[in-house]
N, C-alpha and C. Protein backbone atom coordinates (compact mmCIF):
# COMPACT_ATOMS: atom_id res chain seq x y z
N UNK A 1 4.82 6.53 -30.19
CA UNK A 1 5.00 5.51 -29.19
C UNK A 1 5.69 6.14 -27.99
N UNK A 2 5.30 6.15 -26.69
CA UNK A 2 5.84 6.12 -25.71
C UNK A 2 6.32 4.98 -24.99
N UNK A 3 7.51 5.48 -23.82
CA UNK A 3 8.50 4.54 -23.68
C UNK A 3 8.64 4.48 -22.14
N UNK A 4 8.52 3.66 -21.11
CA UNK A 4 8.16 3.55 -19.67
C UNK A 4 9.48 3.18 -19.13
N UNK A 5 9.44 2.77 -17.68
CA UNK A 5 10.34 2.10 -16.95
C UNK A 5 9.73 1.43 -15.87
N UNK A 6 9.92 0.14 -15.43
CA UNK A 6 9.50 -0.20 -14.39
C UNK A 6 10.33 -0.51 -13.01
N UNK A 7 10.49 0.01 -11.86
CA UNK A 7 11.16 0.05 -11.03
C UNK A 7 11.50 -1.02 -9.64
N UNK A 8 10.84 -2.11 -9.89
CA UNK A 8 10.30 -3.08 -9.07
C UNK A 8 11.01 -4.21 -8.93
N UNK A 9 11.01 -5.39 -7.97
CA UNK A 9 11.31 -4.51 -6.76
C UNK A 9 12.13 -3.90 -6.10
N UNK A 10 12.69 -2.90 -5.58
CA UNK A 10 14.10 -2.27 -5.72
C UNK A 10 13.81 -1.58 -3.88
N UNK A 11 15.22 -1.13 -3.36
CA UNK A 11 15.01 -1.19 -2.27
C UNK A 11 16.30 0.06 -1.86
N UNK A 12 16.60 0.28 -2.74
CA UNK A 12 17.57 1.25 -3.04
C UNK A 12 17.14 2.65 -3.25
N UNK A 13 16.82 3.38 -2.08
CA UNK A 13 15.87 4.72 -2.57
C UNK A 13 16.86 5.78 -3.30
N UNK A 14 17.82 5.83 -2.94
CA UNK A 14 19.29 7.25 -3.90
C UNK A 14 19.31 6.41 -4.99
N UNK A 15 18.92 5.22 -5.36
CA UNK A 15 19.18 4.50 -6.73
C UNK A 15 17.82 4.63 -7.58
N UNK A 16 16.82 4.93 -6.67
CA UNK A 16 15.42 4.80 -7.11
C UNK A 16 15.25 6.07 -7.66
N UNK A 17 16.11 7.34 -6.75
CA UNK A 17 16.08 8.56 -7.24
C UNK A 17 16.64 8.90 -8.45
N UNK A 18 18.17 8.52 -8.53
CA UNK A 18 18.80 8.69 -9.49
C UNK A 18 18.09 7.68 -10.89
N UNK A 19 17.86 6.53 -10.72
CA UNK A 19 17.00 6.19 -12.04
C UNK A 19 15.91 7.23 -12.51
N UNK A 20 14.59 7.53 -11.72
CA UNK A 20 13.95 8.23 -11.82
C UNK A 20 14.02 9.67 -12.51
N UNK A 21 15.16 10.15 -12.08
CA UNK A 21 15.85 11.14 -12.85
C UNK A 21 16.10 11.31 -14.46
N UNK A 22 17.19 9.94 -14.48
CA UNK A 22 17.71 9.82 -15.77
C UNK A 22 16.45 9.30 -16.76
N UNK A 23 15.78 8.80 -16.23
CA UNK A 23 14.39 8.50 -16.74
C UNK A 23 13.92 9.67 -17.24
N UNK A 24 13.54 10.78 -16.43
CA UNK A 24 13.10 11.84 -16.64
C UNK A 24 13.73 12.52 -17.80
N UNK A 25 15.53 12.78 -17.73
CA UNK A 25 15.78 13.62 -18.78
C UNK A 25 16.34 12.82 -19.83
N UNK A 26 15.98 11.47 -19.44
CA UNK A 26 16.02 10.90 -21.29
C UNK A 26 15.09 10.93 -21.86
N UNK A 27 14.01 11.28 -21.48
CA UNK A 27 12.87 11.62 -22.54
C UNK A 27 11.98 10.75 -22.11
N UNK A 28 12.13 9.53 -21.06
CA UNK A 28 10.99 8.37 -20.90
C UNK A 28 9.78 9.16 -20.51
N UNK A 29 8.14 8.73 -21.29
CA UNK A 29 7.55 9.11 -20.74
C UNK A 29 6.65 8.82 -19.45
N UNK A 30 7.36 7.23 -18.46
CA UNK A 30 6.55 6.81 -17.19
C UNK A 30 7.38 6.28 -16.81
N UNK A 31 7.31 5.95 -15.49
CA UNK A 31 7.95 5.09 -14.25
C UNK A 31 7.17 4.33 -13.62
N UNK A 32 6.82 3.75 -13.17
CA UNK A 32 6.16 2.77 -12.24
C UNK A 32 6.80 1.42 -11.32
N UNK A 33 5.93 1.27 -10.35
CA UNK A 33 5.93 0.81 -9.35
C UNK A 33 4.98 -0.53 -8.77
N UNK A 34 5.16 -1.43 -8.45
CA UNK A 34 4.47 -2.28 -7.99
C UNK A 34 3.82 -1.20 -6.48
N UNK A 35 2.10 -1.61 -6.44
CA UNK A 35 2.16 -0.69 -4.71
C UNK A 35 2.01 -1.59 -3.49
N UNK A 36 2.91 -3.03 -3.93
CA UNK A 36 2.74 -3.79 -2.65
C UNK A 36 4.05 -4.59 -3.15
N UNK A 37 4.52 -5.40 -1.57
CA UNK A 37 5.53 -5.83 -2.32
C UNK A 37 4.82 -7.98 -2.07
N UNK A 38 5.24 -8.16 -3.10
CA UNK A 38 4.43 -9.58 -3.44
C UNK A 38 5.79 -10.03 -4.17
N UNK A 39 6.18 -10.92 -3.84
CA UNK A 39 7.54 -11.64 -4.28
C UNK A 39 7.48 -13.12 -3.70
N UNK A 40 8.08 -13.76 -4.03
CA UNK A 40 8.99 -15.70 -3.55
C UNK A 40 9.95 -15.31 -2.50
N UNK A 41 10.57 -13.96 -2.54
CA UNK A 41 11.76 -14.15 -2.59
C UNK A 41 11.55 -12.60 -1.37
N UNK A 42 11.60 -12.72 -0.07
CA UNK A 42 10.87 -12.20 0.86
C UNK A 42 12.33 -11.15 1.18
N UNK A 43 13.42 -11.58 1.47
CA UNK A 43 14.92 -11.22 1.62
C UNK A 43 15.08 -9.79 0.80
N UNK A 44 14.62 -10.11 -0.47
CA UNK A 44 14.80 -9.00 -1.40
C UNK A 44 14.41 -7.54 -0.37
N UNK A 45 14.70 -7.00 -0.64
CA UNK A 45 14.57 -5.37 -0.21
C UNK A 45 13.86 -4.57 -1.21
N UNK A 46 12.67 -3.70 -0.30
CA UNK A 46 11.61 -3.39 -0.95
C UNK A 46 11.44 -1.53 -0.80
N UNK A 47 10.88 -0.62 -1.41
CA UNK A 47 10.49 0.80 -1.32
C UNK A 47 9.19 0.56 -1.64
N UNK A 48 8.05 0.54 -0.61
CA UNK A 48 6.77 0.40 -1.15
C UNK A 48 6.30 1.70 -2.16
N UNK A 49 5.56 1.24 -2.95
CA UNK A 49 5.17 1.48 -3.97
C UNK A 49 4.71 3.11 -3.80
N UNK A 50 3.40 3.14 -3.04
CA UNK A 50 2.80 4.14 -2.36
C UNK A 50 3.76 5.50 -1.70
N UNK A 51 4.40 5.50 -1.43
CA UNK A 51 5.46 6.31 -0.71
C UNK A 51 6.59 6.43 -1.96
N UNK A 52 7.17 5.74 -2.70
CA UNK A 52 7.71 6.14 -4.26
C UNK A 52 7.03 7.01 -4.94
N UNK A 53 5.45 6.89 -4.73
CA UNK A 53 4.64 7.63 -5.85
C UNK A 53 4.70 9.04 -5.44
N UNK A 54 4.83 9.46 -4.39
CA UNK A 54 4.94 10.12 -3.50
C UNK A 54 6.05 11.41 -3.58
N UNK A 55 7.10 10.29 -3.03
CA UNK A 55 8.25 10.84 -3.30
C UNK A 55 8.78 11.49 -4.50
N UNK A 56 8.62 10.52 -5.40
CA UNK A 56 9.18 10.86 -6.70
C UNK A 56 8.33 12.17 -7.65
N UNK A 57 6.95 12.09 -7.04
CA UNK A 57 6.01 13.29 -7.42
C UNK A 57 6.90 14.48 -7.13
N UNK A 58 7.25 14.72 -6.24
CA UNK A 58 7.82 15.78 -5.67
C UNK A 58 9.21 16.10 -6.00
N UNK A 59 10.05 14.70 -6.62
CA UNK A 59 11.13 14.86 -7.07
C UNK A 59 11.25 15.15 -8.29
N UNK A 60 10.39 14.86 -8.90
CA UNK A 60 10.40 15.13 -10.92
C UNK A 60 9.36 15.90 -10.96
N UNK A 61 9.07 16.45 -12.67
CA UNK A 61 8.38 17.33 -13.05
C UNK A 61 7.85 17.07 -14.26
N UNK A 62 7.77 16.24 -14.74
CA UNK A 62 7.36 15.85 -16.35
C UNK A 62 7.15 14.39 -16.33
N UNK A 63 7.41 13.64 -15.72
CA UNK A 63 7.59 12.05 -15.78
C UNK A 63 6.05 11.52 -15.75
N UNK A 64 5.36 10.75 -15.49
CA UNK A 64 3.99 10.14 -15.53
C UNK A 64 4.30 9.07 -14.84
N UNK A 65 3.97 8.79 -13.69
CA UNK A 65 3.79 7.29 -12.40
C UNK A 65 2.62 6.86 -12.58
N UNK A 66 3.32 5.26 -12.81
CA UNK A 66 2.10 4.55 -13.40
C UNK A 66 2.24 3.65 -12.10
N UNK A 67 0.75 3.30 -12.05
CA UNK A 67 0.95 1.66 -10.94
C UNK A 67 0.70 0.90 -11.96
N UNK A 68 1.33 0.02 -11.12
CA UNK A 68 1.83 -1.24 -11.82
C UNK A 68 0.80 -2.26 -11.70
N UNK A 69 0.58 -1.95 -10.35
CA UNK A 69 -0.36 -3.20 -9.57
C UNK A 69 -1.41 -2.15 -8.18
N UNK A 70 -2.42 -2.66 -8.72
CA UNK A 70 -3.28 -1.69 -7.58
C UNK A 70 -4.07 -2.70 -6.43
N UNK A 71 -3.94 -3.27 -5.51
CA UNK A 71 -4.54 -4.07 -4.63
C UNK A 71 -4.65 -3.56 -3.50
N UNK A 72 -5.78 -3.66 -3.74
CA UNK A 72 -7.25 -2.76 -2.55
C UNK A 72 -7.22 -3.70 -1.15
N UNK A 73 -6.99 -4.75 -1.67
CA UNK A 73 -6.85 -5.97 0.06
C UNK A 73 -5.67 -5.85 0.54
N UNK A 74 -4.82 -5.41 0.09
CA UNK A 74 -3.40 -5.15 0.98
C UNK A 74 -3.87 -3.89 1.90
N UNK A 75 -4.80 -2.79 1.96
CA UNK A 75 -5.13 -1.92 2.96
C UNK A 75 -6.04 -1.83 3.36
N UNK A 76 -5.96 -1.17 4.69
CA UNK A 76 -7.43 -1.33 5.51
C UNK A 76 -7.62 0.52 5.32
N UNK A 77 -8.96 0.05 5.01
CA UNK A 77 -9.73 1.50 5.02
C UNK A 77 -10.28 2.10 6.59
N UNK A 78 -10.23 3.27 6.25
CA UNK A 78 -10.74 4.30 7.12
C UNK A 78 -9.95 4.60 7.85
């Protein structure tokens, strides 16, 4: 059995890092991310999804980023 984390929605990027981390060297094997932010509750503070995946690629080395949520109508192509 593998064991995930989900990071959403969070708006705190040195908090997003440091979870991500401890994630990493506790053995979790994923993290994920919502890649849009879709909430009630608009105030909340957000790190879009897309740019986490990103980031955090480059920050860890073993972890697995999962999306959470993939919606193709939140972007315009080309």
């Amino acid at each position: 059995m593998e064991i995930g984390a989900v990071f959403s929605p969070a708006g705190d990027w040195p908090a997003i890092v440091r979870a991500a981390r401890v994630a990493e060297d506790g053995g979790l094997a994923s993290i994920g991310f919502w890649d849009h932010y879709h909430s009630e509750r608009p105030e909340w503070a957000y790190v879009a999804g897309w740019s986490a995946y990103g980031a955090l690629a480059a920050l860890t080395s073993r972890i697995r980023l999962v999306l959470m949520v993939l919606c193709r109508l939140n972007y315009t192509l080309g």
